[in-house]
PDB file of N, CA and C in Angstrom:
ATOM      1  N   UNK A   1     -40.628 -49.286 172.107  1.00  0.00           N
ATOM      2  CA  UNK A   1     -39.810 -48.098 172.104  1.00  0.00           C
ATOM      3  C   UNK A   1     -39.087 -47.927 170.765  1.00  0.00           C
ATOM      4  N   UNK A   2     -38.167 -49.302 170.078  1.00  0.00           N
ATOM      5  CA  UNK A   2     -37.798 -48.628 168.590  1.00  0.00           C
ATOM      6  C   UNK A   2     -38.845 -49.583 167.723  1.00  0.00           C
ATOM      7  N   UNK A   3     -39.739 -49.969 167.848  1.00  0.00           N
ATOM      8  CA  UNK A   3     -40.362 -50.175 166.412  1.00  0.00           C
ATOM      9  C   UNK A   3     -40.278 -51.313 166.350  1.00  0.00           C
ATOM     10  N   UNK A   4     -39.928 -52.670 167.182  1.00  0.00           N
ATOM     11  CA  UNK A   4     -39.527 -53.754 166.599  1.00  0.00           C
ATOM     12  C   UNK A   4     -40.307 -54.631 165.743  1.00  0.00           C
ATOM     13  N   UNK A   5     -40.349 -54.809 164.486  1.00  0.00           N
ATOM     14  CA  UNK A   5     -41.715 -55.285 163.382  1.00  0.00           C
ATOM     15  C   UNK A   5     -41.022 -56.756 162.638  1.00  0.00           C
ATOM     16  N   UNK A   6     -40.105 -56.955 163.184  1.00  0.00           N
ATOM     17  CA  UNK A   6     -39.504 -58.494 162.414  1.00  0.00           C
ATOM     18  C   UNK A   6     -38.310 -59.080 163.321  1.00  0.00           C
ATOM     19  N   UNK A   7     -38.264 -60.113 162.926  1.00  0.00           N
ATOM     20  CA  UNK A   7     -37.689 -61.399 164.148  1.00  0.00           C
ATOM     21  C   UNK A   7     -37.015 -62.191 162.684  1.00  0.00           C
ATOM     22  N   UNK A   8     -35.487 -62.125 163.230  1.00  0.00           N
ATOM     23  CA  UNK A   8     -34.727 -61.980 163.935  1.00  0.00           C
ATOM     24  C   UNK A   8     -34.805 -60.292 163.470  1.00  0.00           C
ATOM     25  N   UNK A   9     -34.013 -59.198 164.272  1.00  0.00           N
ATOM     26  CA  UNK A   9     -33.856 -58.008 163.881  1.00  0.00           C
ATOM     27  C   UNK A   9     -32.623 -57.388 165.433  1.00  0.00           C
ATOM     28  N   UNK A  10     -31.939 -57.035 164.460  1.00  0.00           N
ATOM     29  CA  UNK A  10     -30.503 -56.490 165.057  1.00  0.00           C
ATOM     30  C   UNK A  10     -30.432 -54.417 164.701  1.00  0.00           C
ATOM     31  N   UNK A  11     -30.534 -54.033 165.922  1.00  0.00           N
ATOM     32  CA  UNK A  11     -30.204 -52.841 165.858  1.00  0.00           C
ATOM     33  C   UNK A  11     -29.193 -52.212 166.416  1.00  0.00           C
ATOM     34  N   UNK A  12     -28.717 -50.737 165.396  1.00  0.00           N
ATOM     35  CA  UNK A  12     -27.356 -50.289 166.134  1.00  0.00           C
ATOM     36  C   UNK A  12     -27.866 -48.523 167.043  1.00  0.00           C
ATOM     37  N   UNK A  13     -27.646 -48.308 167.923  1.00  0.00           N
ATOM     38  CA  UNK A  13     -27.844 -47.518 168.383  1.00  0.00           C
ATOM     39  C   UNK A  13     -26.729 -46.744 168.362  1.00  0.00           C
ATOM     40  N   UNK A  14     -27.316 -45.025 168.714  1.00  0.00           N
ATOM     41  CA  UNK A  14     -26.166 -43.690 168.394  1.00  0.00           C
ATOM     42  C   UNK A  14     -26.222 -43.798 170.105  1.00  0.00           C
ATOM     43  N   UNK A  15     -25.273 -42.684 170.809  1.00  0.00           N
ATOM     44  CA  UNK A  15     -25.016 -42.764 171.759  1.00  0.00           C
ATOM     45  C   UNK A  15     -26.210 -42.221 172.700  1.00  0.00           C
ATOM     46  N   UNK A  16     -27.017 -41.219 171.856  1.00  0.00           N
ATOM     47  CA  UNK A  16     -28.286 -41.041 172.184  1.00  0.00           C
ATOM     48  C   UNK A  16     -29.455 -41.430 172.356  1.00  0.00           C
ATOM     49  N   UNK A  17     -28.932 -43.042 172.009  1.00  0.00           N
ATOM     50  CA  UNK A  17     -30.182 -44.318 172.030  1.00  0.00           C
ATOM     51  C   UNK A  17     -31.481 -43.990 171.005  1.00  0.00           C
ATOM     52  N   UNK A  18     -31.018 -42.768 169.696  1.00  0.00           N
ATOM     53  CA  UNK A  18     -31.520 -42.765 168.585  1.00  0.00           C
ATOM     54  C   UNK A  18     -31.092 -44.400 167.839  1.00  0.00           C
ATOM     55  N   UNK A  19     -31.847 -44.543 166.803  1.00  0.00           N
ATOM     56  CA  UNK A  19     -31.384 -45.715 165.929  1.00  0.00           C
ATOM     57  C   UNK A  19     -30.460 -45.283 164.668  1.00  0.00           C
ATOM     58  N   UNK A  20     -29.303 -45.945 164.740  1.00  0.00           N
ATOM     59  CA  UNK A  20     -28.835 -45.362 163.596  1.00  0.00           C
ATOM     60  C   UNK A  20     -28.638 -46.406 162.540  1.00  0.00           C
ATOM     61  N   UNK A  21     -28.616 -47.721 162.305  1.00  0.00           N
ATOM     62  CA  UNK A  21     -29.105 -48.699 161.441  1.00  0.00           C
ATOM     63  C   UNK A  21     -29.813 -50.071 162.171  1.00  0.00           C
ATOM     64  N   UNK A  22     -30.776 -50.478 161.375  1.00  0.00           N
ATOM     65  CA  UNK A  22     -31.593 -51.582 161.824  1.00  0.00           C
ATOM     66  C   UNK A  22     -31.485 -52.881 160.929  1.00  0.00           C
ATOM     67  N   UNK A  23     -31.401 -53.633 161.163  1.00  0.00           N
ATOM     68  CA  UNK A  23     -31.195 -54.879 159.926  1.00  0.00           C
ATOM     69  C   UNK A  23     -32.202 -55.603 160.609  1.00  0.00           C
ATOM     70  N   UNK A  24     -33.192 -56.034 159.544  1.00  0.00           N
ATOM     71  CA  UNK A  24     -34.399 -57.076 160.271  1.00  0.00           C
ATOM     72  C   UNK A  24     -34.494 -58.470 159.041  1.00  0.00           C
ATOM     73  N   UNK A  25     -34.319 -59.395 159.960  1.00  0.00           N
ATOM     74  CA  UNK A  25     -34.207 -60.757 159.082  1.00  0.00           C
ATOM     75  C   UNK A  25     -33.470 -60.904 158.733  1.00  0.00           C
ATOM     76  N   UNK A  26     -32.599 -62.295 158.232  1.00  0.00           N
ATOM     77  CA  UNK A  26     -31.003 -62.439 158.044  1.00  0.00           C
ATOM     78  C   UNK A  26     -31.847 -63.701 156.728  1.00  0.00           C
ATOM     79  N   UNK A  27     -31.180 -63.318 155.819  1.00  0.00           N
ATOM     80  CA  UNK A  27     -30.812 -64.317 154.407  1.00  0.00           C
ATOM     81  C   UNK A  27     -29.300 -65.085 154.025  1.00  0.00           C
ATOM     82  N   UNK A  28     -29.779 -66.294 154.652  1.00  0.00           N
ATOM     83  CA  UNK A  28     -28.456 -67.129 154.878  1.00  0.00           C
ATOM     84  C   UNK A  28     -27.009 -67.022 153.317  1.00  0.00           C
ATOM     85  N   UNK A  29     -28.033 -66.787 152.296  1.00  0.00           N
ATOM     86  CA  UNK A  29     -27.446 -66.433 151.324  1.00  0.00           C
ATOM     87  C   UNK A  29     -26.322 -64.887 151.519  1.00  0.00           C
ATOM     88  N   UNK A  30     -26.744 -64.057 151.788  1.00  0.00           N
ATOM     89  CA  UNK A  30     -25.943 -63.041 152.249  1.00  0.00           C
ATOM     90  C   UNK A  30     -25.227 -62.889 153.679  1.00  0.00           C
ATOM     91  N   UNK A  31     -25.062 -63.750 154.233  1.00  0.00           N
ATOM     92  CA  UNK A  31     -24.172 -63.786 155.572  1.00  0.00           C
ATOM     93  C   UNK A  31     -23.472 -62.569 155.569  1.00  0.00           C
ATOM     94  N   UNK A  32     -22.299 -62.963 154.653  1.00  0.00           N
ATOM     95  CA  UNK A  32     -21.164 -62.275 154.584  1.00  0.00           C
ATOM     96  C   UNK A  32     -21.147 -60.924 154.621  1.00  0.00           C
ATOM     97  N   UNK A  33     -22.166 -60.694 153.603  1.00  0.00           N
ATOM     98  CA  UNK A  33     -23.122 -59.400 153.330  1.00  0.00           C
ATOM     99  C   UNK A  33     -23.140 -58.544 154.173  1.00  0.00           C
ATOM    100  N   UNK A  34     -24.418 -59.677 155.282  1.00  0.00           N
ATOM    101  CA  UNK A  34     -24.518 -58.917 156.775  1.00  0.00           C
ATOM    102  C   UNK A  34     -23.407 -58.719 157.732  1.00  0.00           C
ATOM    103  N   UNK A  35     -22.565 -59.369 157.615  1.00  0.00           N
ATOM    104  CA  UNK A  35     -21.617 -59.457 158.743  1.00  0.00           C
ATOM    105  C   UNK A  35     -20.821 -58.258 158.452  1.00  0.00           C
ATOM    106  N   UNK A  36     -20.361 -57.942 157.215  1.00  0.00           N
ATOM    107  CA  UNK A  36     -19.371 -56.702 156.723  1.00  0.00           C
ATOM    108  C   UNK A  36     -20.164 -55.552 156.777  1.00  0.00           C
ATOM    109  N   UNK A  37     -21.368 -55.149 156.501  1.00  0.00           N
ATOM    110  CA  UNK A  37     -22.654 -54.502 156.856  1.00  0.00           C
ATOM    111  C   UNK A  37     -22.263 -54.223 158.174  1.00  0.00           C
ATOM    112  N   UNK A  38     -22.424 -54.817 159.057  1.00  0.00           N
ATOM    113  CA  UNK A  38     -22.507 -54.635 160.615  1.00  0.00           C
ATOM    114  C   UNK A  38     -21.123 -53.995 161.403  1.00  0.00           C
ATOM    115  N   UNK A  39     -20.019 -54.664 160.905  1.00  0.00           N
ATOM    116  CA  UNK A  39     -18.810 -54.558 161.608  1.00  0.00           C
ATOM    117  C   UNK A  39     -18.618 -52.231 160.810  1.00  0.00           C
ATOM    118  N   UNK A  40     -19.325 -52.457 159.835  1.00  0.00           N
ATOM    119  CA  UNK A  40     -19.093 -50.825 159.194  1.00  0.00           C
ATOM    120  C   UNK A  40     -19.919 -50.053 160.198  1.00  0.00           C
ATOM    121  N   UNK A  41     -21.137 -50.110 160.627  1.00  0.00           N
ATOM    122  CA  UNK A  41     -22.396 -49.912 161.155  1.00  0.00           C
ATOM    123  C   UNK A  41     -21.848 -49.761 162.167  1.00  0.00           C
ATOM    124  N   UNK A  42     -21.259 -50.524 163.081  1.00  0.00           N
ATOM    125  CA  UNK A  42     -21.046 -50.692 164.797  1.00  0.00           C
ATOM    126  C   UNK A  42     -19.524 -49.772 164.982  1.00  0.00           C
ATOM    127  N   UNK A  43     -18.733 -49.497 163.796  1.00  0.00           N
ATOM    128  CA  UNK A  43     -17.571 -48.844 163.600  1.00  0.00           C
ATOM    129  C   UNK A  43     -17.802 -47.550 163.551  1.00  0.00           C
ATOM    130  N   UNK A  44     -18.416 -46.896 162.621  1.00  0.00           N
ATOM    131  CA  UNK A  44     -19.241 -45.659 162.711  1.00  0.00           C
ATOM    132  C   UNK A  44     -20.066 -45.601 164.144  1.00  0.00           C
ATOM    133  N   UNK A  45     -20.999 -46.350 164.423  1.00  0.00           N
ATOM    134  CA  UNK A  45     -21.425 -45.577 165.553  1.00  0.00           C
ATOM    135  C   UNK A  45     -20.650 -45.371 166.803  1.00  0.00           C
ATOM    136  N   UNK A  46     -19.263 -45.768 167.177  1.00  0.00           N
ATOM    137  CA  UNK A  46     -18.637 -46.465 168.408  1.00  0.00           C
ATOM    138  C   UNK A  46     -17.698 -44.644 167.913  1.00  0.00           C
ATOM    139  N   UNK A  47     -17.653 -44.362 166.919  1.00  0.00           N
ATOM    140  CA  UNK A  47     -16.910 -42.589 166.211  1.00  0.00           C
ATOM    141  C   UNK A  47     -17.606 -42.095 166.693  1.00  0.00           C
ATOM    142  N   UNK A  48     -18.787 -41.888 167.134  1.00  0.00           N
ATOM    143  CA  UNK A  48     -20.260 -40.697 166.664  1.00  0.00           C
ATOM    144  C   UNK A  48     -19.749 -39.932 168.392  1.00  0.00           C
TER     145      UNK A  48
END
């Protein structure tokens, strides 16, 4: 149903169960990266 093409892969859904960001694969080097990435991502969509 969304496409899933890589493992690990974290998606954020709109309230319409459109996709509104997808992050696929995590690079231990950028944690932080991802984590501040996400908390923006899940903040915006929780507005929509």
């Amino acid at each position: 149903m969304y496409g899933i093409y890589g493992y690990p892969q974290t998606i954020i859904l709109r309230k319409n169960h459109m996709i509104k960001h997808q992050f696929v694969g995590i690079n231990v080097n950028d944690i932080e990266e991802f984590k501040n990435q996400f908390k923006i991502e899940v903040k915006e969509a929780l507005l929509e």
